[in-house]
N, C-alpha and C. Protein backbone atom coordinates (compact mmCIF):
# COMPACT_ATOMS: atom_id res chain seq x y z
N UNK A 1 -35.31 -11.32 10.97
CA UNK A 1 -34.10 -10.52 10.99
C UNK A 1 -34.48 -9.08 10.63
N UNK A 2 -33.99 -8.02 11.01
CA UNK A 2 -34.11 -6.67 10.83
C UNK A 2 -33.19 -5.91 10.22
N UNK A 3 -33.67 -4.90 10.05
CA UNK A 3 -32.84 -3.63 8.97
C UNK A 3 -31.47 -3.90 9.56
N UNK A 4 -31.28 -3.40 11.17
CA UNK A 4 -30.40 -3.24 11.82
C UNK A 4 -29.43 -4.20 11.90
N UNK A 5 -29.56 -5.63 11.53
CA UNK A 5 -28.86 -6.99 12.08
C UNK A 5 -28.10 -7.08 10.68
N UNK A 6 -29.04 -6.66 9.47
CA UNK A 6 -28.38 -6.45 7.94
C UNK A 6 -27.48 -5.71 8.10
N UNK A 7 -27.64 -5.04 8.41
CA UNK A 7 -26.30 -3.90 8.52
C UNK A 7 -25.49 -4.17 8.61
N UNK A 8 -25.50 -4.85 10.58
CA UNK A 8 -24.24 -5.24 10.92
C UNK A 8 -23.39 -6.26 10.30
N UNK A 9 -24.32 -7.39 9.61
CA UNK A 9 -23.67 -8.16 8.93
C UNK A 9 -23.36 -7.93 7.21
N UNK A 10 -23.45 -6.64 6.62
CA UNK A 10 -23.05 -6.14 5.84
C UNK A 10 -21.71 -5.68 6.56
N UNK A 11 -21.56 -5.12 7.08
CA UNK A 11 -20.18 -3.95 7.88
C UNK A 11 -19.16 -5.33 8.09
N UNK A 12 -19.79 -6.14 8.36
CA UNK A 12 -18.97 -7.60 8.92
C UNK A 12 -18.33 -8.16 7.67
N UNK A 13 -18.95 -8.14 6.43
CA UNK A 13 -18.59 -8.99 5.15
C UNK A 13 -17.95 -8.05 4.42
N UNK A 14 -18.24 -6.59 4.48
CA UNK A 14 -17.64 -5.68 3.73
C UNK A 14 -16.40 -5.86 4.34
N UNK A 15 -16.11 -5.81 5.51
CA UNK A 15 -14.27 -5.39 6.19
C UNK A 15 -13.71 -6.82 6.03
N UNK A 16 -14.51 -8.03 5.62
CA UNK A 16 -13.68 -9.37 5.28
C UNK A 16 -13.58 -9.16 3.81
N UNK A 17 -13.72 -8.58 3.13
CA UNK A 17 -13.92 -8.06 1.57
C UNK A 17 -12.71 -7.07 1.61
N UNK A 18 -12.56 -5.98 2.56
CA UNK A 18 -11.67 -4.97 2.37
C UNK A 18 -10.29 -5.86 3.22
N UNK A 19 -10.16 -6.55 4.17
CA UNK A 19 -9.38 -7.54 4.56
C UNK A 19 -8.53 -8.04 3.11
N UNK A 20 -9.19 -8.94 2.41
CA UNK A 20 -8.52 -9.64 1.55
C UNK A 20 -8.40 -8.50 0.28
N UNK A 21 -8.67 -8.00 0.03
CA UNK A 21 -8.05 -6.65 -1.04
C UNK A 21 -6.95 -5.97 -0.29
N UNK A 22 -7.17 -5.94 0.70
CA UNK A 22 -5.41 -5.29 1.43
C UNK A 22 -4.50 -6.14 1.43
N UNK A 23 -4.87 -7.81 1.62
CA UNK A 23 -3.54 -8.63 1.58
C UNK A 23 -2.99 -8.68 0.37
N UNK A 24 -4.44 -8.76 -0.80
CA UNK A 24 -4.09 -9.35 -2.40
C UNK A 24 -3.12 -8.15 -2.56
N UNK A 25 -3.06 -6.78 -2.35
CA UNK A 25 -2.98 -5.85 -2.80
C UNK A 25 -0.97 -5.42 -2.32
N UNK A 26 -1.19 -5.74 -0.81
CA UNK A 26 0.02 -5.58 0.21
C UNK A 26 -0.17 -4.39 0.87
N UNK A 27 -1.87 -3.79 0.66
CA UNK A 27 -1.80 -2.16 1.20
C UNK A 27 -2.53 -2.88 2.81
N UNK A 28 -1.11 -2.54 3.72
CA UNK A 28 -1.17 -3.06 5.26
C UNK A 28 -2.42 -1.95 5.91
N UNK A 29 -2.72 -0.47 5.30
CA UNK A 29 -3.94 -0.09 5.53
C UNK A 29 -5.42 -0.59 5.63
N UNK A 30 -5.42 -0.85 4.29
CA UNK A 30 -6.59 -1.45 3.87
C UNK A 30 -7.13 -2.23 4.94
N UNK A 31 -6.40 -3.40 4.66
CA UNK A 31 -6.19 -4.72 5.36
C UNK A 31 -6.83 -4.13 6.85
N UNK A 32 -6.00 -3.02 7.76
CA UNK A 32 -6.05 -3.37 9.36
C UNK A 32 -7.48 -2.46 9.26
N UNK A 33 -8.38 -1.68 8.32
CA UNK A 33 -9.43 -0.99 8.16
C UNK A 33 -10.61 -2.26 8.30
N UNK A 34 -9.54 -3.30 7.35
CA UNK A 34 -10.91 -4.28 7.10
C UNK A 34 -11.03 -5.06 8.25
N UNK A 35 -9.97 -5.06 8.82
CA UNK A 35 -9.99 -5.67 10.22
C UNK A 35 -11.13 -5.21 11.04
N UNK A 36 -10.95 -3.76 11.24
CA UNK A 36 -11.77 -3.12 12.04
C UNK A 36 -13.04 -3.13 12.02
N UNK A 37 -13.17 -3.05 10.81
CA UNK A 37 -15.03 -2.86 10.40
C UNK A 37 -15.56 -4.38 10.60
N UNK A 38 -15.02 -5.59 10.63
CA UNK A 38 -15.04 -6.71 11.07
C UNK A 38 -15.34 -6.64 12.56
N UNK A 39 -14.34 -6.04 13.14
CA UNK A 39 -14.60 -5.95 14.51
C UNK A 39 -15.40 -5.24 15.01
N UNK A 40 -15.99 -3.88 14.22
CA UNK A 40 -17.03 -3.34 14.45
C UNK A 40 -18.31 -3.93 14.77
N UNK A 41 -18.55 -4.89 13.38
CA UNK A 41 -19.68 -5.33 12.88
C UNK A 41 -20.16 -6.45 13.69
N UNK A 42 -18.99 -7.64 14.49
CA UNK A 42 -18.86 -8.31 15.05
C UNK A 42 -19.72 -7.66 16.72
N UNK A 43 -19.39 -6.58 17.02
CA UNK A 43 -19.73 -5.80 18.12
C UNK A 43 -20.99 -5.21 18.39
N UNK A 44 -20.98 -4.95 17.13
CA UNK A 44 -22.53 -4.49 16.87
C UNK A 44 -23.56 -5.46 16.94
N UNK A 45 -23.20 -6.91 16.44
CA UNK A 45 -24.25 -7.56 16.12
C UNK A 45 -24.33 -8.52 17.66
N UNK A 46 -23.34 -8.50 18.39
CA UNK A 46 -23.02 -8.74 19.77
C UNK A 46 -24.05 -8.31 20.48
N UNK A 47 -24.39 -6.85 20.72
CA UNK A 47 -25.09 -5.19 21.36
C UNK A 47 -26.47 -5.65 20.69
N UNK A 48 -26.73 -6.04 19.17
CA UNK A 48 -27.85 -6.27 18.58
C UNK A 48 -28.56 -7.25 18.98
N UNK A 49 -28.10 -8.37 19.40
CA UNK A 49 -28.63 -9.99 19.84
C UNK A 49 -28.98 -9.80 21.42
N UNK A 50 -27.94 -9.02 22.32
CA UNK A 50 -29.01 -8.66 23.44
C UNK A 50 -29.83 -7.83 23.80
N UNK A 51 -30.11 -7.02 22.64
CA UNK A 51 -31.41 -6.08 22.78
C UNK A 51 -32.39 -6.78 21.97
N UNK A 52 -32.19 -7.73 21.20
CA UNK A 52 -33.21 -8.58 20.89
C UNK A 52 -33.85 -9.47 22.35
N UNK A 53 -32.85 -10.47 22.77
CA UNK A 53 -33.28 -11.01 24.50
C UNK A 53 -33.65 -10.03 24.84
N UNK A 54 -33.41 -9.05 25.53
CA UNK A 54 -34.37 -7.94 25.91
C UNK A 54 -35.71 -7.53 25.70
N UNK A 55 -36.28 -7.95 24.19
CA UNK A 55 -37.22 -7.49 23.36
C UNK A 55 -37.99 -8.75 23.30
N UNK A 56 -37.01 -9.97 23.91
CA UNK A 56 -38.38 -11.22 24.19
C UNK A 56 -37.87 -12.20 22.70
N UNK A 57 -37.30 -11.39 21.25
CA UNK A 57 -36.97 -12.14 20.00
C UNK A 57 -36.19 -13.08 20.23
C-alpha cells in the first residue's frame, strides 16, 4: 500500500468521523462536508486502484 492509497483512506474515515459529529451534533453542515470528503476519498481511491492495474500492482 502507498503514501497515496493512505491518504485516500484517511479523507474516507475522516468525512465518516465528520459525518457522525454532524448528526450527534444536528450541524446539517458538518454532516453533508462529511459526506463529501467520503465521496471524495471513495473517488480517489477508485482513480488510485486503476493506476495501480496500469502499473502492473
Amino acid at each position: 500500500m502507498d503514501s497515496d492509497r493512505v491518504k485516500r483512506s484517511a479523507k474516507k474515515i475522516g468525512g465518516k468521523a465528520k459525518e457522525g459529529f454532524g448528526k450527534a451534533t444536528g450541524d446539517k453542515k458538518t454532516e453533508a462536508e462529511g459526506k463529501a470528503d467520503q465521496t471524495k476519498g471513495k473517488s480517489q481511491n477508485t482513480f488510485g486502484s486503476a493506476k495501480d492495474k496500469l502499473r502492473g500492482k
